[in-house]
Protein backbone atom coordinates (compact mmCIF):
# COMPACT_ATOMS: atom_id res chain seq x y z
CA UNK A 1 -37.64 13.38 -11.18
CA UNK A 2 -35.03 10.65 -11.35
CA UNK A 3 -34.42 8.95 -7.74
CA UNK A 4 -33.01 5.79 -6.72
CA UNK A 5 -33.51 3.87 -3.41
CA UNK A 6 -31.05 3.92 -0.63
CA UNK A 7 -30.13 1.32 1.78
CA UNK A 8 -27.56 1.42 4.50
CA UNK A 9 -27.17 -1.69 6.41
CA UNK A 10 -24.99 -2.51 9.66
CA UNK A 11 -24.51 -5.95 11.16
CA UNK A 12 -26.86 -4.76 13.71
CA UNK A 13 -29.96 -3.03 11.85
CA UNK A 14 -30.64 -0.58 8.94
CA UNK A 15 -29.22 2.46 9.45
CA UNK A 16 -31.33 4.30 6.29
CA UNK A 17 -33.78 3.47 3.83
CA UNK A 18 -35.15 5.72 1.64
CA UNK A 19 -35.13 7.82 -1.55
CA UNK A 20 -32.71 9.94 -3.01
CA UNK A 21 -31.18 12.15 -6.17
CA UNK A 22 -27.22 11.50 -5.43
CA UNK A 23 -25.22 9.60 -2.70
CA UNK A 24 -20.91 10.35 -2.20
CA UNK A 25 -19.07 7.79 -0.36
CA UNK A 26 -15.51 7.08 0.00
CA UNK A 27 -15.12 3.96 -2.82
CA UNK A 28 -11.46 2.13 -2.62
CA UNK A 29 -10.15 3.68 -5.46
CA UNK A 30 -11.33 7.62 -4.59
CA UNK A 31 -14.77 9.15 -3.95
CA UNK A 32 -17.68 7.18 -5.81
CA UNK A 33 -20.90 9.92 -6.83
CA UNK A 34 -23.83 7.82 -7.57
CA UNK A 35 -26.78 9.33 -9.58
CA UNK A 36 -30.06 7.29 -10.70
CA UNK A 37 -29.61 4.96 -13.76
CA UNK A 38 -25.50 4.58 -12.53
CA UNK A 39 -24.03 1.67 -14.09
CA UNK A 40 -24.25 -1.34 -12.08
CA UNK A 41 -21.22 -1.81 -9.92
CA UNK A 42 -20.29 -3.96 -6.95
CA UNK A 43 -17.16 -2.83 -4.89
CA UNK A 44 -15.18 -2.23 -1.61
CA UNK A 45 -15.80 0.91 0.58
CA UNK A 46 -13.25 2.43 2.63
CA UNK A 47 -13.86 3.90 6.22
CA UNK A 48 -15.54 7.39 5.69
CA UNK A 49 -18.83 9.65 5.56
CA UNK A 50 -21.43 8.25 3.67
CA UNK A 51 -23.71 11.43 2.28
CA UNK A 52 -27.43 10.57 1.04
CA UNK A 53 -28.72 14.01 -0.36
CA UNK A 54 -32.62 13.23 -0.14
CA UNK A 55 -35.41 14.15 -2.62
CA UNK A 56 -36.29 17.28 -0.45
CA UNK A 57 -32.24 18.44 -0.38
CA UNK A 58 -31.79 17.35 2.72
CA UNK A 59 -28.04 15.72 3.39
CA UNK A 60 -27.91 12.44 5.73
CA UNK A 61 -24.20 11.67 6.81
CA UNK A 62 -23.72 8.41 8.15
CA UNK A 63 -20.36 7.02 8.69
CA UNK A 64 -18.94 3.44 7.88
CA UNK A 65 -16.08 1.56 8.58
CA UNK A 66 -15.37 0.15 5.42
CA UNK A 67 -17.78 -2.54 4.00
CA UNK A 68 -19.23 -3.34 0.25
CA UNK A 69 -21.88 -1.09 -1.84
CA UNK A 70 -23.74 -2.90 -4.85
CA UNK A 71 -24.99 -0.13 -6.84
CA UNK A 72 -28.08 -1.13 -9.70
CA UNK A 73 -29.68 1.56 -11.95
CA UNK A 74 -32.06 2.56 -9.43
CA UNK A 75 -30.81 1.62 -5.78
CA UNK A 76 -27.89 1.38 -3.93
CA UNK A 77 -27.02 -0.52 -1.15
CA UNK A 78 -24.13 0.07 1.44
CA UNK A 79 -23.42 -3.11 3.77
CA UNK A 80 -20.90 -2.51 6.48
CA UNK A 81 -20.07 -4.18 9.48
CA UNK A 82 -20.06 -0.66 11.25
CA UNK A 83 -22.29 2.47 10.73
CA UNK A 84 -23.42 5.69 12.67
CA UNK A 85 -25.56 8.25 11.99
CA UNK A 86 -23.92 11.43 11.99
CA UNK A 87 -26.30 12.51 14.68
CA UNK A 88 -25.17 9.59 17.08
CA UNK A 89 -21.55 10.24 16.29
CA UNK A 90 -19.74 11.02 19.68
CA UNK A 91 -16.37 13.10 19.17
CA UNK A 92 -14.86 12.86 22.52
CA UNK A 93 -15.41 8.92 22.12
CA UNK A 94 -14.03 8.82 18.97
CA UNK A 95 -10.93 10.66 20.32
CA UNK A 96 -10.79 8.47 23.35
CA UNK A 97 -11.21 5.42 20.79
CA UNK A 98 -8.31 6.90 18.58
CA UNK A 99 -5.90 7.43 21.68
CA UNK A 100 -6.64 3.88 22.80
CA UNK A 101 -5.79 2.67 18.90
CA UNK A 102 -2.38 5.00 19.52
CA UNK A 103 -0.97 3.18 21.95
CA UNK A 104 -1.97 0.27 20.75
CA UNK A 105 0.27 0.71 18.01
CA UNK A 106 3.29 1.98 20.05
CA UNK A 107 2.71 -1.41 22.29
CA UNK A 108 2.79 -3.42 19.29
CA UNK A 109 4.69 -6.43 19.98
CA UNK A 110 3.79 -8.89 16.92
CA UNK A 111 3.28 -8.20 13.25
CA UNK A 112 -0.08 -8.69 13.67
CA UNK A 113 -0.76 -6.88 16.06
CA UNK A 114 0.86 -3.96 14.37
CA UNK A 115 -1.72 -4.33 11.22
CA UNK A 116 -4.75 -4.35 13.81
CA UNK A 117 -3.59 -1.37 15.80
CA UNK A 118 -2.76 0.15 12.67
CA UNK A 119 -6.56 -0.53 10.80
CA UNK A 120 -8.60 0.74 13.88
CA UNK A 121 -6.51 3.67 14.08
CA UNK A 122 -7.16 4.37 10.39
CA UNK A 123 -10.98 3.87 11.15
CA UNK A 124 -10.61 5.82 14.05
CA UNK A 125 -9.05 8.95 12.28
CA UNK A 126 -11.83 8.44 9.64
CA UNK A 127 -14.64 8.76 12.20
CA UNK A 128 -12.98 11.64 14.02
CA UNK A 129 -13.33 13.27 10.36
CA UNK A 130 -16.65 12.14 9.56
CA UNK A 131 -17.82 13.38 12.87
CA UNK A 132 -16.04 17.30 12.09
CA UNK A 133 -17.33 17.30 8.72
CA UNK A 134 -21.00 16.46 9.98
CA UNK A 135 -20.49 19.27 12.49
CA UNK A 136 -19.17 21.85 9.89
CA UNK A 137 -23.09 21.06 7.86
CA UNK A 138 -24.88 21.67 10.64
């Protein structure tokens, strides 16, 4: 059987390493599949579930807030400042997180500060999803 290896990396400590027949992730042009012997490819990741279907079948979620995957025939790795396991995703602090990044935004005073409020609530609102879709596989 065809695998290839599997890295996910946070700026804190590797979040999965391992083996696996497929792995989805949100790419920054639409959803990137990646199958063993995939072309190589380096490219931006946007803020969304990463999902690591293992040689046993088993599905790993892990979400990421954006970052860079370099994908070679036989491994991929996902860098990303940001990245949680779906089991130590926390919905009601990823609400609080997204309410916070809300009025953030409606306080907005300078143009930047309008593009930062408005890129953590986009990571926020990708979270809250990751964390419902990882619930709905359970």
């Amino acid at each position: 059987m065809n695998t290839l290896h599997v890295d996910v990396v946070s700026a804190e400590e590797s979040i999965f390493s391992g083996e696996a027949r497929f792995v989805a992730l949100p790419g920054e042009a639409g959803e990137l599949g990646i199958y063993p012997r995939h072309t190589p490819l380096i490219t931006r990741i946007k803020a969304g579930s990463v999902r690591i279907q293992a040689v046993d079948g088993q599905e790993t979620f892990i979400f990421v807030a954006g970052g860079i995957i370099e994908v070679q025939p036989n491994a991929v790795t996902v860098l990303s400042d940001t990245a949680v396991r779906g089991e130590d995703m926390d919905e009601e602090k990823a609400e609080a997180a997204k309410k916070a990044a809300e009025e953030s935004l409606a306080n907005a005073k300078s143009e930047i500060d309008l593009a930062k409020a408005q890129s953590e609530l986009y990571i926020m609102m990708a979270e809250l999803a990751a964390v419902r879709r990882f619930k709905q596989k359970k």
